[in-house]
Protein backbone atom coordinates (compact mmCIF):
# COMPACT_ATOMS: atom_id res chain seq x y z
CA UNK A 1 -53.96 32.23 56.50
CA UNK A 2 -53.23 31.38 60.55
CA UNK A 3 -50.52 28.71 61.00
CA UNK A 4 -51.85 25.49 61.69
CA UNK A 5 -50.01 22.52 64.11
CA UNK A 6 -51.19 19.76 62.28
CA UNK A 7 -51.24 17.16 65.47
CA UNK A 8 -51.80 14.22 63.48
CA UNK A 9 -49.52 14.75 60.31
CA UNK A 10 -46.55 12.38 60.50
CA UNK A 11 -43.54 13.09 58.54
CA UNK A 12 -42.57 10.59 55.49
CA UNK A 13 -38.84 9.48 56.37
CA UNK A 14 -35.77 9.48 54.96
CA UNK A 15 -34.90 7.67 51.57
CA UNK A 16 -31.88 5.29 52.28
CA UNK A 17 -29.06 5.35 49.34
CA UNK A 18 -29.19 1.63 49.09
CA UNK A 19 -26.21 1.30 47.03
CA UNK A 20 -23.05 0.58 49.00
CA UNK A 21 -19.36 2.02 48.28
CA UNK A 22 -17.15 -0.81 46.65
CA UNK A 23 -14.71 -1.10 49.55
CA UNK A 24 -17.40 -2.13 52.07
CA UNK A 25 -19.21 -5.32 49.58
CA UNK A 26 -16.67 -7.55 51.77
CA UNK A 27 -16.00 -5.37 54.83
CA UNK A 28 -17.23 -7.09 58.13
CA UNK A 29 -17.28 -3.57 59.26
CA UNK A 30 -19.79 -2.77 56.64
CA UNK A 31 -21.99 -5.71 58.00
CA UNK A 32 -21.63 -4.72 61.64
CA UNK A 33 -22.34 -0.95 60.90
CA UNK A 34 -25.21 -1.59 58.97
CA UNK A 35 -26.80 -4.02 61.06
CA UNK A 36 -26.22 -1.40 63.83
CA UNK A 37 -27.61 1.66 62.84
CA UNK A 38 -31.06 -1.14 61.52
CA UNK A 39 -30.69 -1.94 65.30
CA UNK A 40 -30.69 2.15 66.40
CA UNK A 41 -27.02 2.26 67.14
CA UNK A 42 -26.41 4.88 65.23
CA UNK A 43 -23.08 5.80 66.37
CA UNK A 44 -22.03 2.29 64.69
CA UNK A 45 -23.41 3.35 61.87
CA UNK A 46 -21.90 6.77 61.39
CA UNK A 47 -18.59 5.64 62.34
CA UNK A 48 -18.80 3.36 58.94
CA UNK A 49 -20.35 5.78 56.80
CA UNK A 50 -17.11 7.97 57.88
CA UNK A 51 -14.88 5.50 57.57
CA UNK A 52 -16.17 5.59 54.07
CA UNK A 53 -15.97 8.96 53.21
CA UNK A 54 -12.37 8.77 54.93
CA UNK A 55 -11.87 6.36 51.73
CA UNK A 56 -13.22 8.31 48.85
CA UNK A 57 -14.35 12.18 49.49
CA UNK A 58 -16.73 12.05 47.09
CA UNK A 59 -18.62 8.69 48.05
CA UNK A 60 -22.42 10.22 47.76
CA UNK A 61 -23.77 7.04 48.79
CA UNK A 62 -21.80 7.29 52.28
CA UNK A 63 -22.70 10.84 53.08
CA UNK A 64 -26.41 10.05 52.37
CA UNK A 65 -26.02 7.21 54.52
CA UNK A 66 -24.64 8.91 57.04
CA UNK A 67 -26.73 11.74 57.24
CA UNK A 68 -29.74 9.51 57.72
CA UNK A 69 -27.89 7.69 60.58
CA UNK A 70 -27.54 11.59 62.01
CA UNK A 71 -31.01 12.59 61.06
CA UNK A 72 -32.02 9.54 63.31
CA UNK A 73 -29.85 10.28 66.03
CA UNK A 74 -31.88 13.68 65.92
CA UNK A 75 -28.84 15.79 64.93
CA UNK A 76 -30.15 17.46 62.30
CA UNK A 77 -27.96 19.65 61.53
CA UNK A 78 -25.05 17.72 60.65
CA UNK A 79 -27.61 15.53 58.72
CA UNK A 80 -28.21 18.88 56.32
CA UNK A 81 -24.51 19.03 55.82
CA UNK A 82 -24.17 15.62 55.02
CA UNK A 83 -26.83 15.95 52.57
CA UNK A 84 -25.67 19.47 51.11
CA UNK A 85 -22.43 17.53 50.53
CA UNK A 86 -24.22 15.17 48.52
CA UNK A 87 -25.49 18.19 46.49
CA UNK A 88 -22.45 19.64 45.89
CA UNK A 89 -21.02 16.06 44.25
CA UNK A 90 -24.49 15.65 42.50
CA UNK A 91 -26.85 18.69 41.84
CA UNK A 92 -29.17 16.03 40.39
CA UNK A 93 -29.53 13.57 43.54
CA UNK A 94 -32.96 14.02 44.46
CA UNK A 95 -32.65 12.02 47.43
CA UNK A 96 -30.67 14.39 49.22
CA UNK A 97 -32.70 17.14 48.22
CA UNK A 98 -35.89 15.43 49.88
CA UNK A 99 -33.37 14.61 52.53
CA UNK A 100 -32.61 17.52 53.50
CA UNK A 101 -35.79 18.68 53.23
CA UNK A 102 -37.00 16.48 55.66
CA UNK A 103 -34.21 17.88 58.35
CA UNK A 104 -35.25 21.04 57.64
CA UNK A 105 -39.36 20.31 58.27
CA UNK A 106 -37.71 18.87 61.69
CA UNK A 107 -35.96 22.35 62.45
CA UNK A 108 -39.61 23.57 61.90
CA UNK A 109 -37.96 25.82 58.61
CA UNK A 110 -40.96 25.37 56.48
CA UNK A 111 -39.67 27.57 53.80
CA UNK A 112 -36.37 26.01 53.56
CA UNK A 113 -38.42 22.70 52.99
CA UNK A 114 -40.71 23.53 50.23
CA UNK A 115 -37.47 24.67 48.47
CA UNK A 116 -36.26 21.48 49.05
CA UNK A 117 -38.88 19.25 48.35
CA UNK A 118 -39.60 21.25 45.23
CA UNK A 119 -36.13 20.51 43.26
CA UNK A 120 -36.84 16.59 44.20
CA UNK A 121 -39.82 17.03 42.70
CA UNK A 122 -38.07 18.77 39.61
CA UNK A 123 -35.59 16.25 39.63
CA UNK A 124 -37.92 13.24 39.91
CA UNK A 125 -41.45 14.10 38.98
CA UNK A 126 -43.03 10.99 40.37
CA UNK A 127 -41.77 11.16 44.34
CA UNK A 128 -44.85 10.83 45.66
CA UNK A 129 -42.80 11.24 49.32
CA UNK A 130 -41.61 14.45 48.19
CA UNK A 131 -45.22 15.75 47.18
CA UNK A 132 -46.29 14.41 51.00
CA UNK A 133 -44.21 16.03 52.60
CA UNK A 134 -44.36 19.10 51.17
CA UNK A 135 -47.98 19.01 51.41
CA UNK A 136 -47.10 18.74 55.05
CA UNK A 137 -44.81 21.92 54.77
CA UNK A 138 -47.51 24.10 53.18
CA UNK A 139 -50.13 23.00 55.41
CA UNK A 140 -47.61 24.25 58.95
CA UNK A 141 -47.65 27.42 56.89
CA UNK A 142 -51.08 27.71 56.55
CA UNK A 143 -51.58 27.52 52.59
CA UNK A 144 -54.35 24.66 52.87
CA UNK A 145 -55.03 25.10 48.66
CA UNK A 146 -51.18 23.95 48.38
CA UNK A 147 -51.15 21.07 51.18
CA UNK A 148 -54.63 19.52 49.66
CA UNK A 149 -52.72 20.00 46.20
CA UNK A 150 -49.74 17.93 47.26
CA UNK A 151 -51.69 15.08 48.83
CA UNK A 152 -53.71 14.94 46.32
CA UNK A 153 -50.63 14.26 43.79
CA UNK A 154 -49.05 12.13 46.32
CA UNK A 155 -52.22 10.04 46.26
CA UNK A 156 -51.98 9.75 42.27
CA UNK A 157 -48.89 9.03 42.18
CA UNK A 158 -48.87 6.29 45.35
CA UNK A 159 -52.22 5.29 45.97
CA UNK A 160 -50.95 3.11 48.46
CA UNK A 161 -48.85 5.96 50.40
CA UNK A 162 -51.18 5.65 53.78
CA UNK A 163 -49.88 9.05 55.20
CA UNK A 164 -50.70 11.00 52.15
CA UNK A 165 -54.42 9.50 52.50
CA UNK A 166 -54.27 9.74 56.55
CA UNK A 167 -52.88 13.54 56.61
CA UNK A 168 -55.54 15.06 54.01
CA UNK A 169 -57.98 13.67 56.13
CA UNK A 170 -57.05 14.86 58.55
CA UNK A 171 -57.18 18.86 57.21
CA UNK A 172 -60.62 18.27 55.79
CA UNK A 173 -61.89 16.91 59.28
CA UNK A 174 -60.16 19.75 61.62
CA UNK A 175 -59.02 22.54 59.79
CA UNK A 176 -60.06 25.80 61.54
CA UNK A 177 -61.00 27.07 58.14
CA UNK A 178 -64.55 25.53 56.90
CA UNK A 179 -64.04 26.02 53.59
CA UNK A 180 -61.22 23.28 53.58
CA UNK A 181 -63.86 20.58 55.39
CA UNK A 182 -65.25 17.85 54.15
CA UNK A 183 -66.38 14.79 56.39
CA UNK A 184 -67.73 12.63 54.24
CA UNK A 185 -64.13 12.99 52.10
CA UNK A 186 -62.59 13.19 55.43
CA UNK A 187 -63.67 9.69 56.45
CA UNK A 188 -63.39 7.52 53.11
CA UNK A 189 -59.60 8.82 52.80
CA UNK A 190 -59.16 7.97 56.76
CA UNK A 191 -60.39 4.68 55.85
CA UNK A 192 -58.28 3.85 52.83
CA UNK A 193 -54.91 4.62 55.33
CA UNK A 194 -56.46 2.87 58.07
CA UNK A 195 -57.07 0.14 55.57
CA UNK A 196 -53.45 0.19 54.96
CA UNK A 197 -51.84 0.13 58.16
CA UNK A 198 -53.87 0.01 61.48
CA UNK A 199 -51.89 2.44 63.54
CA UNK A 200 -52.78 4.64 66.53
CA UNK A 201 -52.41 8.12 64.92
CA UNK A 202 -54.58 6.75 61.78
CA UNK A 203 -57.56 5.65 63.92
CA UNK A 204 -57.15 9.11 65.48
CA UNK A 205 -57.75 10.41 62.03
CA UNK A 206 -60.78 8.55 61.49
CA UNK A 207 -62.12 9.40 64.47
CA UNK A 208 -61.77 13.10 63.57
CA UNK A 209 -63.25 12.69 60.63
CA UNK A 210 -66.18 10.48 61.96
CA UNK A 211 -67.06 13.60 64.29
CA UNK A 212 -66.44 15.70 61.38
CA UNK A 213 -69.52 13.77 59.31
CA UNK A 214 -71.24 14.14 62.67
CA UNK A 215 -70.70 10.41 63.60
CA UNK A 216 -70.61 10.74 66.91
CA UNK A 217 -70.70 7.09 68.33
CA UNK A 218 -68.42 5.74 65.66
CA UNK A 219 -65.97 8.66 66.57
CA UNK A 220 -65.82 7.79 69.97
CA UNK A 221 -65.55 3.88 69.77
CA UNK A 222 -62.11 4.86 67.11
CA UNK A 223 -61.01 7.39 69.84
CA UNK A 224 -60.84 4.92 72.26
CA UNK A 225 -59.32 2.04 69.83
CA UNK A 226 -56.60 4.32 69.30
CA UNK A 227 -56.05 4.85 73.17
CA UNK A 228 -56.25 1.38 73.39
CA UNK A 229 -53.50 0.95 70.89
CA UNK A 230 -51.16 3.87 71.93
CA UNK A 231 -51.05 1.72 75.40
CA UNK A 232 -50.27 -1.45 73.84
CA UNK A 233 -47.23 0.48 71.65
CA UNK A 234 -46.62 2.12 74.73
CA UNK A 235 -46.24 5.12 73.20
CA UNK A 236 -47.85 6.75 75.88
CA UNK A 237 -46.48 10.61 75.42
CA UNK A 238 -50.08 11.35 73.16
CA UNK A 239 -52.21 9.97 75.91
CA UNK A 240 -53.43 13.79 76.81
CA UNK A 241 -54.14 14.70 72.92
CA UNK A 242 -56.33 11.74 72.17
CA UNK A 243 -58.11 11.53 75.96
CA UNK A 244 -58.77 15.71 74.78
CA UNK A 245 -60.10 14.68 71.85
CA UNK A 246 -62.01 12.04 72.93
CA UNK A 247 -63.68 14.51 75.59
CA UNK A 248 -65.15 16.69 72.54
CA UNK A 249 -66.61 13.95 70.43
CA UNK A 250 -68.32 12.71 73.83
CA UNK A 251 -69.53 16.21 74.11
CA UNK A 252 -71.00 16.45 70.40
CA UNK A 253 -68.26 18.90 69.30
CA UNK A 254 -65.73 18.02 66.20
CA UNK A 255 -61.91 18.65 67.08
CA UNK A 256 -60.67 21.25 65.30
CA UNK A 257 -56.96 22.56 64.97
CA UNK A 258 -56.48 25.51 67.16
């Protein structure tokens, strides 16, 4: 199967190891670090989490913590040895398994992400995340049975996990391959994740899939809602992708993945 860039596929982020090493329940330094890295001063945040680890070696909870500060911070490679660390101390912790797998999806090494996604899965059967993701793994590899598959399970076991419903939508309303497209599925699941958050890349979805079911005018009037939106976010950097694939659903032509 050809690799696909899935343009609209988000990544699910992170789980946060919400439970705190003992020395820190007090530690104004706990409080200001924390409050940083919620702020995006991540630096603050690692500089904690090591103080931590300084501490006690083996404080899982601080390496997770701090490897989520790096993965933030876009290093993502000290963010995999934070989280291999974590493995080491606990072969079982399935958050740093789905973790790291998430760091590794960001290096673009699909492979090494299954893997990883996979033993959270073993681990904890009912990550819904974990299936997501994955799905999103399989799909940049081109195995479409195996992404539909995952989103499917991530939709049975979340069936309020928006980005599972938005990102199979997605595949059956532009994948290159017909036998994966469906429209008319293609636009009920765009709907239920649009129903559950109203976001730019979602209405994108929709849109695809509206062209997808040959819905033309609704596909265009979502195209442009989602324009509208990306320049009230400001998150302006997408502009050429949506105005692109605005410009085939005014020309009658469904956007497909190249």
């Amino acid at each position: 199967m050809k690799k696909i860039l899935f343009a609209a596929l988000l990544l699910l982020s992170p789980a946060v190891c919400l439970t705190f090493p003992v020395w820190a329940e007090t530690s104004q330094d706990l409080k200001a670090g924390t409050t940083a890295a919620n702020k995006s001063d991540y630096d603050a945040a690692i500089a904690v989490w090591t103080k931590a680890i300084e501490i006690d070696s083996k404080d899982v909870n601080a390496y997770c913590n701090r490897g989520n500060a790096w993965y933030d911070k876009g290093d993502y490679d000290k963010a995999i040895a934070d989280w291999t660390k974590v493995i080491k101390i606990d072969s079982k912790h399935a958050i740093a398994y789905y973790n790291r797998g998430n760091a590794w999806a960001s290096k673009g090494n699909h492979s090494k992400a299954i893997a990883d996604y996979t033993k959270a899965i073993e681990i904890e059967p009912k990550h819904a995340f974990a299936y997501g993701n994955r799905g999103l793994a399989w799909g940049e590899k081109g195995d479409y049975d195996k992404a539909i598959a995952d989103f499917d399970k991530a939709i049975e076991i979340g069936p309020k996990c928006g980005l599972a419903y938005n990102n199979l939508a997605w595949i059956m309303a532009t994948c290159p391959e017909g036998t994966y497209r469906d429209g008319k599925r293609a636009v009920e699941l765009a709907e239920k994740a649009v129903a559950l958050k109203d976001a730019a890349n979602r209405l994108g979805t929709l849109a695809a899939a509206y062209a997808e079911a040959g819905r033309f005018k609704e596909a265009i009037k979502t195209q442009e809602m989602a324009i509208t939106k990306l320049n009230q976010t400001g998150e302006t950097k997408d502009l050429p992708q949506y105005e692109e694939h605005l410009s085939s659903y005014k020309a009658g032509k469904p956007w497909r993945e190249k």
